[in-house]
C-alpha atoms as a PDB file:
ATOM      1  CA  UNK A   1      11.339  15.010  27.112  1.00  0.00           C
ATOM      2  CA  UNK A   2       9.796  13.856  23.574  1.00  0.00           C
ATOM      3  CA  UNK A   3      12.452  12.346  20.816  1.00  0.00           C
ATOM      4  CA  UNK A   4      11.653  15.864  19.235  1.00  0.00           C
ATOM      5  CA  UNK A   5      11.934  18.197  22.125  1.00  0.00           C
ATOM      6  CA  UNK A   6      15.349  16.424  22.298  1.00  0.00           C
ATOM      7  CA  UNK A   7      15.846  17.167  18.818  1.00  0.00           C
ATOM      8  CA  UNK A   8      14.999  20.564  19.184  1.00  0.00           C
ATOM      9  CA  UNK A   9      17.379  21.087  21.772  1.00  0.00           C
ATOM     10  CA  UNK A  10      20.367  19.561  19.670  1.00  0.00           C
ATOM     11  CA  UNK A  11      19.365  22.014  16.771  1.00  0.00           C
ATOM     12  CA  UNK A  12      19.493  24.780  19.063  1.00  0.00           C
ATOM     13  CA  UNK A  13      22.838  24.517  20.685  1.00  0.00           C
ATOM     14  CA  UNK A  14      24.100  24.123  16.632  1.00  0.00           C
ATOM     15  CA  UNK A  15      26.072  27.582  16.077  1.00  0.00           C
ATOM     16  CA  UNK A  16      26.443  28.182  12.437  1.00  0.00           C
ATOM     17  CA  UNK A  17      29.556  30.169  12.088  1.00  0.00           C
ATOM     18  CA  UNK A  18      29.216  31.971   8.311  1.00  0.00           C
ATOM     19  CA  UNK A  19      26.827  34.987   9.079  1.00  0.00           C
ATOM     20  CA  UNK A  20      25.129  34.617   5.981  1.00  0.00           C
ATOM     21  CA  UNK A  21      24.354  30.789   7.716  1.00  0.00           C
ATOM     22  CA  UNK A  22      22.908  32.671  10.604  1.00  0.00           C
ATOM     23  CA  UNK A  23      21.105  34.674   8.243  1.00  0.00           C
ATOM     24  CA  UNK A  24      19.062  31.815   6.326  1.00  0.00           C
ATOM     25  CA  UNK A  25      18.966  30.009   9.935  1.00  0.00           C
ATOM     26  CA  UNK A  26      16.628  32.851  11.250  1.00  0.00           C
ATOM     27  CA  UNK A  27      14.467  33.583   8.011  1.00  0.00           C
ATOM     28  CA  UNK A  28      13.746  29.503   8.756  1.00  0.00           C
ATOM     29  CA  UNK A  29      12.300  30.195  12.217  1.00  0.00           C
ATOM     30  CA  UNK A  30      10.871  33.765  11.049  1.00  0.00           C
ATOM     31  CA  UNK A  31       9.368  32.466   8.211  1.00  0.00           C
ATOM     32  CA  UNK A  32       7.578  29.089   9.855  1.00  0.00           C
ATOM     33  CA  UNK A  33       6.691  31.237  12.630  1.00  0.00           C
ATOM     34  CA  UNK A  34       5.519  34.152  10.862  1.00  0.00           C
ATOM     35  CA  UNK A  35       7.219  36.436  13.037  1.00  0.00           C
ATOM     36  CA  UNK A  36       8.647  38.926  10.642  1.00  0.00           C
ATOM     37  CA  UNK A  37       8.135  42.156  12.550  1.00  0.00           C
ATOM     38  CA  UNK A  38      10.662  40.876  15.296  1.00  0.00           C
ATOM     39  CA  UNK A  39      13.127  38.610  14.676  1.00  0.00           C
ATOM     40  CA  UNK A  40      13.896  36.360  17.242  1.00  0.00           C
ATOM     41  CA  UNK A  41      17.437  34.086  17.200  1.00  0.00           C
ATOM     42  CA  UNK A  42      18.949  32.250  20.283  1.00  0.00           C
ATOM     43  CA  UNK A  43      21.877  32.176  19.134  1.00  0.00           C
ATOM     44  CA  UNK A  44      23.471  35.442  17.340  1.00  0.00           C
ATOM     45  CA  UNK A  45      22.797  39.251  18.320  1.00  0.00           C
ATOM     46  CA  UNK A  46      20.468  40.653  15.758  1.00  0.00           C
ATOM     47  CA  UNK A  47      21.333  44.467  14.156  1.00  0.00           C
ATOM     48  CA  UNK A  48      19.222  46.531  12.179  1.00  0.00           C
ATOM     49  CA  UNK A  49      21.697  45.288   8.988  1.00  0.00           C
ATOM     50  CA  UNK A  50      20.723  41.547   9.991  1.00  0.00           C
ATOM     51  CA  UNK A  51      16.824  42.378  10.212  1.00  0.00           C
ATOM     52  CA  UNK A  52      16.889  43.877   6.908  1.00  0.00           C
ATOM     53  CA  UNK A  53      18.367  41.012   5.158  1.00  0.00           C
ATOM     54  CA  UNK A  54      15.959  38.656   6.581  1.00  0.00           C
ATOM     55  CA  UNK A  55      13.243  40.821   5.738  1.00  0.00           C
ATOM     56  CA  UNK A  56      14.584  40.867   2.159  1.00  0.00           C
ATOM     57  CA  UNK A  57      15.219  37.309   2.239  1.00  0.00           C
ATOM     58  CA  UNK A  58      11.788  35.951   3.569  1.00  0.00           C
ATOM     59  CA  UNK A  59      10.159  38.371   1.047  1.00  0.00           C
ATOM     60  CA  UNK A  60      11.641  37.166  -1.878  1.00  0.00           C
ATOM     61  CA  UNK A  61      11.059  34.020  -0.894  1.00  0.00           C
ATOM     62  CA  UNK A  62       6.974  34.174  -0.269  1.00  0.00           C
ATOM     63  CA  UNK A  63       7.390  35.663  -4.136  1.00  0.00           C
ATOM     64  CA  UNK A  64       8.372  32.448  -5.183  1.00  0.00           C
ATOM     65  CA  UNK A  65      11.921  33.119  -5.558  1.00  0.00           C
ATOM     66  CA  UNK A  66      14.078  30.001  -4.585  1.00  0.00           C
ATOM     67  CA  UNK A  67      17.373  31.406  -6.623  1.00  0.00           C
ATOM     68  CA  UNK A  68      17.993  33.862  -3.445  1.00  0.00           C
ATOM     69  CA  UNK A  69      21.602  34.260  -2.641  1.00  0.00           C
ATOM     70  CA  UNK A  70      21.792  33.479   0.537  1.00  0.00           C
ATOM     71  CA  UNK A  71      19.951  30.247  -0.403  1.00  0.00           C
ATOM     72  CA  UNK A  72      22.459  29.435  -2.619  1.00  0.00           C
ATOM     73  CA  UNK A  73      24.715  27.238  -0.425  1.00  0.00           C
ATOM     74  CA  UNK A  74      24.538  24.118   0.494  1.00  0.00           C
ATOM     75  CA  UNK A  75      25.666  25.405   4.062  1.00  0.00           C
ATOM     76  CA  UNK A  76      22.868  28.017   4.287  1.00  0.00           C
ATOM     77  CA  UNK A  77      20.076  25.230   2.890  1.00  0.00           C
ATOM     78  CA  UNK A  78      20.910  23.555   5.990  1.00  0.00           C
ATOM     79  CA  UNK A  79      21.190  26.026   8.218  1.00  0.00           C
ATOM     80  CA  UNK A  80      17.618  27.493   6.729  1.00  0.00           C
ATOM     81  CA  UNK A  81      15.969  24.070   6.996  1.00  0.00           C
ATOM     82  CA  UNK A  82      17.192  23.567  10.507  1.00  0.00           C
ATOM     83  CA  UNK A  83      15.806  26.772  11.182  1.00  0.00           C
ATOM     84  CA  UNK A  84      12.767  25.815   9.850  1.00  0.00           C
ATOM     85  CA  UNK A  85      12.098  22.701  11.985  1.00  0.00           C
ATOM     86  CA  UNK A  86      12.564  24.425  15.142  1.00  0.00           C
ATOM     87  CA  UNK A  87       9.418  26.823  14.588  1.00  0.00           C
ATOM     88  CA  UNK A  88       7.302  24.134  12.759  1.00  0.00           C
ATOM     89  CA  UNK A  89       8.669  20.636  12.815  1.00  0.00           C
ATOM     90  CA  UNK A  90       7.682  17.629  14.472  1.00  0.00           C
ATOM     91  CA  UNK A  91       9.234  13.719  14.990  1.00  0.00           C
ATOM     92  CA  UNK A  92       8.175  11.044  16.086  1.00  0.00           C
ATOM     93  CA  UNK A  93      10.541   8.860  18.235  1.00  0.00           C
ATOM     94  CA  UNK A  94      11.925   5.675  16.259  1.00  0.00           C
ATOM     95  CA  UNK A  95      10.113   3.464  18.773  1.00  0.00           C
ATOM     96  CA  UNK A  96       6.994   4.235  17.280  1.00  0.00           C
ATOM     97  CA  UNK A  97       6.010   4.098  13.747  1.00  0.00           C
ATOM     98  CA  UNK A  98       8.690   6.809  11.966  1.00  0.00           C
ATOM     99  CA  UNK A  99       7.391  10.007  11.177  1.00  0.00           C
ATOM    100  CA  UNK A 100       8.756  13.419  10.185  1.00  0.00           C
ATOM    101  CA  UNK A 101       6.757  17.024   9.613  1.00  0.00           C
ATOM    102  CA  UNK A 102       7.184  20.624   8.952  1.00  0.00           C
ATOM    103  CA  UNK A 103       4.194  22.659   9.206  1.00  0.00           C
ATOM    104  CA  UNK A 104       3.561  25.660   7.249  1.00  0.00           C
ATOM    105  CA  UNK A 105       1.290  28.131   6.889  1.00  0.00           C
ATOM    106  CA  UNK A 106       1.057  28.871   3.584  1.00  0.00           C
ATOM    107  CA  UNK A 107       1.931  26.533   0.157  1.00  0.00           C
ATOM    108  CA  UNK A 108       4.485  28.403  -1.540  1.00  0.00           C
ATOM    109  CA  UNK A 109       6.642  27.829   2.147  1.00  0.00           C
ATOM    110  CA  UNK A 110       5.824  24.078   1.982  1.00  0.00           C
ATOM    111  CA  UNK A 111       7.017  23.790  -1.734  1.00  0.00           C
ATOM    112  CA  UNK A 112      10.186  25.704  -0.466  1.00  0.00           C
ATOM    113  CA  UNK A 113      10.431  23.327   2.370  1.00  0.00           C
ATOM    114  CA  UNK A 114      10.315  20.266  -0.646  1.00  0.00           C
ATOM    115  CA  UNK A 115      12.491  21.991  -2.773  1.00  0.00           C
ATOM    116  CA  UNK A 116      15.635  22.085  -0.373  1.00  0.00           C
ATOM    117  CA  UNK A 117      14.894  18.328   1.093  1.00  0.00           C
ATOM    118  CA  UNK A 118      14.925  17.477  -2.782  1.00  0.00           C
ATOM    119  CA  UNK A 119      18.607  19.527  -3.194  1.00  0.00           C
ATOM    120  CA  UNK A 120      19.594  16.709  -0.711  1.00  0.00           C
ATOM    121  CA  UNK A 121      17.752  13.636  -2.483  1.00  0.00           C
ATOM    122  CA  UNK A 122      15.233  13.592  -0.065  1.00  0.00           C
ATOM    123  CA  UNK A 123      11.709  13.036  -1.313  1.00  0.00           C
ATOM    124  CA  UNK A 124       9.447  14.857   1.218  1.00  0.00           C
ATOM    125  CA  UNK A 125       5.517  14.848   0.539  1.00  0.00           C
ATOM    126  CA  UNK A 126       2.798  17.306   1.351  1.00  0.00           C
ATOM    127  CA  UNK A 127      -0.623  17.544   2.882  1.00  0.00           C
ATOM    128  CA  UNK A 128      -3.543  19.891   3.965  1.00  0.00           C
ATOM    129  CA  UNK A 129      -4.676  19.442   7.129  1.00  0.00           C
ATOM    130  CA  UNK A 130      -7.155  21.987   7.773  1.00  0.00           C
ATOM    131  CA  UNK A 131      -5.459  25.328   7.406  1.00  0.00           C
ATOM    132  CA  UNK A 132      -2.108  24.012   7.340  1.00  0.00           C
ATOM    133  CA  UNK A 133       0.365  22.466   4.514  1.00  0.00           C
ATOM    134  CA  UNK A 134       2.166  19.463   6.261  1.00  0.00           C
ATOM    135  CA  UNK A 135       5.586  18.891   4.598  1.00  0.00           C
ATOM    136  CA  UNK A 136       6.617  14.787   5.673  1.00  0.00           C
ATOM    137  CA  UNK A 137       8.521  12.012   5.490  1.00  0.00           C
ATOM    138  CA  UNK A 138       7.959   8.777   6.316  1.00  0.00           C
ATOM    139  CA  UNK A 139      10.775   7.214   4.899  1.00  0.00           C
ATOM    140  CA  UNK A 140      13.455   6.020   7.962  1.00  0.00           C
ATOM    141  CA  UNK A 141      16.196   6.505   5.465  1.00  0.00           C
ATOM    142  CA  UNK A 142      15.097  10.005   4.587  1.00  0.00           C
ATOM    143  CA  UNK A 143      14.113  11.341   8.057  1.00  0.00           C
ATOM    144  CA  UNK A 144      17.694   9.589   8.961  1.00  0.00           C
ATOM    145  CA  UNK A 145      19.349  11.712   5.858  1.00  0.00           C
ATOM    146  CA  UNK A 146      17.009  15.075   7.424  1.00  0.00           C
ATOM    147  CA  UNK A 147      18.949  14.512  10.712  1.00  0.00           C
ATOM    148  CA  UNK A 148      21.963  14.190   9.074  1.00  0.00           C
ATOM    149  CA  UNK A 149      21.377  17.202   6.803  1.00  0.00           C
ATOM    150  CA  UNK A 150      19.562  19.972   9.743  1.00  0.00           C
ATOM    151  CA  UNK A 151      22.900  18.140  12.170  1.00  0.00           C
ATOM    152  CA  UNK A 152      21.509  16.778  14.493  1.00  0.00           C
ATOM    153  CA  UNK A 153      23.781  14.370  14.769  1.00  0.00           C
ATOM    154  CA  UNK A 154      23.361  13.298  18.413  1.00  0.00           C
ATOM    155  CA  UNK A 155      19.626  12.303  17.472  1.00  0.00           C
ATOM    156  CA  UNK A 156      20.803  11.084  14.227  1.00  0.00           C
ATOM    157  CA  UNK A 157      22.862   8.116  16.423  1.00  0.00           C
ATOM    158  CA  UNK A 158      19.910   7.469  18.602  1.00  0.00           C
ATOM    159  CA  UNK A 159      17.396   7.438  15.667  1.00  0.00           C
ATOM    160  CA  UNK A 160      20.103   4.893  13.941  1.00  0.00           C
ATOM    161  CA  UNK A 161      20.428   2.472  17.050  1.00  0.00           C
ATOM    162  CA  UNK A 162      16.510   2.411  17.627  1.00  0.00           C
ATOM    163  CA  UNK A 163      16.061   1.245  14.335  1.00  0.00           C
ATOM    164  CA  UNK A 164      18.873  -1.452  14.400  1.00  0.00           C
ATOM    165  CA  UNK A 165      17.018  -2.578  17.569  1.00  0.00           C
ATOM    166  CA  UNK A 166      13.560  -3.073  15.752  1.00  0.00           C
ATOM    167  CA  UNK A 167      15.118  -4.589  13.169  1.00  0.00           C
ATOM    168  CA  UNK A 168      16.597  -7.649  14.875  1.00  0.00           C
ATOM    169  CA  UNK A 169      13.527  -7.818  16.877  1.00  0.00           C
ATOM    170  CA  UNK A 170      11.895  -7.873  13.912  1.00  0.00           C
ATOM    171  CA  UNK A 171      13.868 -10.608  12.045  1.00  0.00           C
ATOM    172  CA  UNK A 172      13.665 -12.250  15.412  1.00  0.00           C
ATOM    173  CA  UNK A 173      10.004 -12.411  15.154  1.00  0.00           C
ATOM    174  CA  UNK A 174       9.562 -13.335  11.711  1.00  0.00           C
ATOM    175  CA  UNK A 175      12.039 -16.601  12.403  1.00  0.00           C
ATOM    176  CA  UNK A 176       9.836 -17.731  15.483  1.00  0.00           C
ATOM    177  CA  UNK A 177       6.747 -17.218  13.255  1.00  0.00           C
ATOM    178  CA  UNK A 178       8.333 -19.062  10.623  1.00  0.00           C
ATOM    179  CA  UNK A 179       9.567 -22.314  13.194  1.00  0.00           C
ATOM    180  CA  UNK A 180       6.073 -22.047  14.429  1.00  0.00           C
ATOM    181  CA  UNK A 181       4.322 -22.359  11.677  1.00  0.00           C
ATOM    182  CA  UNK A 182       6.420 -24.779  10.473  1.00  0.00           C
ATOM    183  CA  UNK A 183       5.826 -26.684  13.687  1.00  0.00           C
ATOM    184  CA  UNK A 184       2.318 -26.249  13.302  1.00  0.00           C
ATOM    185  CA  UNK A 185       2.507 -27.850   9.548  1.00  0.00           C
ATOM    186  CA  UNK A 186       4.472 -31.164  10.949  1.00  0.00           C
ATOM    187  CA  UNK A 187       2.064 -31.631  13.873  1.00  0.00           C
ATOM    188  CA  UNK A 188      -0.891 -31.569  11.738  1.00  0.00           C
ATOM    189  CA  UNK A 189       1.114 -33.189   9.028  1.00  0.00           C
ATOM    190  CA  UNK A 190       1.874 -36.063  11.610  1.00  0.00           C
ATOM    191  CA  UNK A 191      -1.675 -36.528  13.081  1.00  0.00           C
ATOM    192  CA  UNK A 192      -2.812 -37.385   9.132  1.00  0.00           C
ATOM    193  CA  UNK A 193       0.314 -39.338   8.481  1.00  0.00           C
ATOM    194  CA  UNK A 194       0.034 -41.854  12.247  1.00  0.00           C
ATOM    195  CA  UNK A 195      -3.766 -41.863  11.560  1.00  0.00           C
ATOM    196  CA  UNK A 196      -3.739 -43.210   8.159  1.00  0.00           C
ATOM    197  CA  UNK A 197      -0.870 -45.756   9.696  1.00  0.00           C
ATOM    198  CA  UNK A 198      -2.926 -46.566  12.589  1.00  0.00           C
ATOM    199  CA  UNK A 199      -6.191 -47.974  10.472  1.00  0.00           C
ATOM    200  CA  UNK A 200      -4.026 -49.857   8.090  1.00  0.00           C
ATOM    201  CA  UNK A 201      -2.526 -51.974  11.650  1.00  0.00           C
ATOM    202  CA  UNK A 202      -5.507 -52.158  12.525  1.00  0.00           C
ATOM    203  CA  UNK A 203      -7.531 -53.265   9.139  1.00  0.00           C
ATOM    204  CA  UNK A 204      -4.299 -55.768   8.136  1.00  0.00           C
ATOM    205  CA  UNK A 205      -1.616 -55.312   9.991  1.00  0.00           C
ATOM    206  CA  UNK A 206       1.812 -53.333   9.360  1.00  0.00           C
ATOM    207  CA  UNK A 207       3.044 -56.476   7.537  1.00  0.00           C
ATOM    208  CA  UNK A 208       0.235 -55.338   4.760  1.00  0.00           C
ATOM    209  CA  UNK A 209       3.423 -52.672   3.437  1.00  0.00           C
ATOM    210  CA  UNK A 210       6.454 -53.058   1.895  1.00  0.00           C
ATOM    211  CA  UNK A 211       9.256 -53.349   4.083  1.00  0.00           C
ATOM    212  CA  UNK A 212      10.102 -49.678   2.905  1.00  0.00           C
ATOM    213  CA  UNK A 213       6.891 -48.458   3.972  1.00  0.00           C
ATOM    214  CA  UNK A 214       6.724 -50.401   7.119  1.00  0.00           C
ATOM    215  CA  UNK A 215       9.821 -49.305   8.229  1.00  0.00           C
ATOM    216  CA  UNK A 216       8.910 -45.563   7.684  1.00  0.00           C
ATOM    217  CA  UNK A 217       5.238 -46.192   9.429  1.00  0.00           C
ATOM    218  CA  UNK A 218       6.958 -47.720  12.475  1.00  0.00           C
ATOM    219  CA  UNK A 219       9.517 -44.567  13.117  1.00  0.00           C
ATOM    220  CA  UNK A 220       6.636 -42.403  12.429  1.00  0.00           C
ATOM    221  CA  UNK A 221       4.186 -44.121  15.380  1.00  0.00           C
ATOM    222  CA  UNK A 222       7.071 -44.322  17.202  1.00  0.00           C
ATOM    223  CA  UNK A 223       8.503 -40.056  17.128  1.00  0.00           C
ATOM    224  CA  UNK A 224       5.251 -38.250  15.909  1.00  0.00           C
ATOM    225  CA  UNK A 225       6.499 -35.184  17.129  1.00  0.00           C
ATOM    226  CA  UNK A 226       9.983 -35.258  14.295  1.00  0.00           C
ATOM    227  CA  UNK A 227      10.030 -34.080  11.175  1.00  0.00           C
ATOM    228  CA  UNK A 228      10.526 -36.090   7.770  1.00  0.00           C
ATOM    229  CA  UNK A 229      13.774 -35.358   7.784  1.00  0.00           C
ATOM    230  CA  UNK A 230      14.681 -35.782  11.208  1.00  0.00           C
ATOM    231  CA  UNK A 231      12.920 -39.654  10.629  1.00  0.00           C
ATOM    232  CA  UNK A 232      14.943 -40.078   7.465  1.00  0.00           C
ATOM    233  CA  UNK A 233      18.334 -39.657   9.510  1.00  0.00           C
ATOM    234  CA  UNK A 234      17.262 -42.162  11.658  1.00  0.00           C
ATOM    235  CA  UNK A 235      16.891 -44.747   8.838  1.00  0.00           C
ATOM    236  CA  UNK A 236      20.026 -47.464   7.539  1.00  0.00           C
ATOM    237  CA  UNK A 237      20.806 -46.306   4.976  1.00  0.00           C
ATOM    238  CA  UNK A 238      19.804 -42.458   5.622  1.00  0.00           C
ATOM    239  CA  UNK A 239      17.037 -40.855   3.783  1.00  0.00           C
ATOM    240  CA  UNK A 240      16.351 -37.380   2.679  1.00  0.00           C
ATOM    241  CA  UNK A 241      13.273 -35.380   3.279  1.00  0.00           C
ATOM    242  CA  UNK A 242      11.851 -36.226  -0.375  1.00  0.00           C
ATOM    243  CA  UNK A 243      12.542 -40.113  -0.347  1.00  0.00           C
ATOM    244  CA  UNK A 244      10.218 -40.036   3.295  1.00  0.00           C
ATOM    245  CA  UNK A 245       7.827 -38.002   2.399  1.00  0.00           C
ATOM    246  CA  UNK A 246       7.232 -39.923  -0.952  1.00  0.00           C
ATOM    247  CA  UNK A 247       6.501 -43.437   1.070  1.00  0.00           C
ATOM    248  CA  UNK A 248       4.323 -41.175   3.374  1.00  0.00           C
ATOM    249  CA  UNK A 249       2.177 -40.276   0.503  1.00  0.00           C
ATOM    250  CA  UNK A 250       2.165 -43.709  -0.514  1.00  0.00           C
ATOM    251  CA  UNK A 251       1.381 -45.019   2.923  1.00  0.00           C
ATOM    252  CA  UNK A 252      -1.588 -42.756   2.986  1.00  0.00           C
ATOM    253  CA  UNK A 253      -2.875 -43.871  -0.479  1.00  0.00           C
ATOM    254  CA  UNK A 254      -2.933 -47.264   1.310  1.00  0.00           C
ATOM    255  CA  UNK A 255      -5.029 -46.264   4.025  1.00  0.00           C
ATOM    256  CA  UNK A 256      -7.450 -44.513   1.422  1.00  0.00           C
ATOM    257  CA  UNK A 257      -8.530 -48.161   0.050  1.00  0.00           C
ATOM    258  CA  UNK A 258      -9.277 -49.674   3.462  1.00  0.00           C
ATOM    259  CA  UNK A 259     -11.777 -46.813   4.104  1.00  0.00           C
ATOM    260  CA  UNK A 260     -13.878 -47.369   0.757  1.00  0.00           C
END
């Protein structure tokens, strides 16, 4: 079963108990499944006195009127927009990239659709795609809120704990890429550094530099693999990263005037 089928299913078994709940509930599924003739609901008997109110209610609303009472509550914008996303919506799981949509037939039930999120501070967007007007979010902190709002809260928790889990693997990943580049940078760093060290033995001897210089060239042919600062705590007295990097630069400059 898909993350929305499981969704779906969790919106389903969700009894809203006011009738006039039930009422905006089933206008949701009539109205994004254009199925106004017949009525269907899964979860309340439906009389003639029920029919007619949704009737009355998804006409008004195809007019363009949002200021319908039993649209009124927050309660009933719920229930209407849970409605809603069982006839038309689609999620995608939180595994994937996040993605949230209500389909609609025609624009005025999109801008409805927009209008409600929005009485919940959620900022959905819309697109055509081919005959269709595709009310989305792609926001994880909005389609988490949408969850929360339609209650699903069962899918809200898993939605919540997928996304903790990519984002420790994320910050995960971005620290090895960080130690590896920075790896990276003290190899190549290192090769430069025991090269330029290498042709000034060999050209005059370490006893050409300064005893601060020689001491730094000898730890450096010595642990190529360590970093500056890791060399500069093996130094009497210690040295910080700055202090061994400076005689590296000037241990290079060196090896620049035996090359001319």
């Amino acid at each position: 079963m898909s993350f929305a089928d499981e969704v779906k299913t969790e919106l389903k078994s969700v009894i809203p108990l006011p009738k006039h709940c039930k009422i905006a509930e089933t206008a949701g599924v009539v109205m994004l499944s254009g199925n106004k003739d017949k009525p269907e609901c899964w979860k309340i008997d439906i009389d003639k006195t029920d029919i007619s109110d949704i009737k009355s209610l998804t006409d008004s609303l195809a007019d363009g009127n949002k200021d319908v009472g039993f649209l009124k509550k927050p309660c009933c914008k719920r229930s209407f927009l849970r409605g809603a996303f069982v006839a038309g919506g689609q999620i995608n799981s939180p595994k994937g990239d996040y993605h949230f949509e209500i389909r609609c037939d025609h624009l005025y039930q999109a801008e409805l659709i927009l209008f409600l999120m929005s009485e919940f501070n959620i900022e959905g967007k819309v697109s055509q795609r081919r005959d269709k007007y595709i009310v989305y979010l792609k926001d994880a902190d909005y389609i988490s809120d949408m969850l929360n709002v339609m209650e699903a809260h069962v899918s809200l928790m898993s939605f919540e704990n997928e996304r903790i889990l990519k984002s420790v693997k994320s910050d995960v990943n971005r620290k090895v890429n960080c130690e590896m580049a920075n790896l990276r940078k003290t190899v190549e760093a290192s090769k430069v550094q025991c090269e330029a060290i290498r042709l000034i033995k060999e050209k005059a001897g370490l006893e050409y530099l300064s005893e601060q210089l020689r001491v730094v060239a000898e730890l450096r042919l010595m642990y190529p693999e360590k970093s500056l600062s890791e060399l500069g705590e093996l130094m009497e007295p210690k040295l910080g990263r700055s202090g061994v990097n400076h005689r590296m630069e000037k241990i290079i400059e060196t090896a620049e005037e035996f090359k001319c």
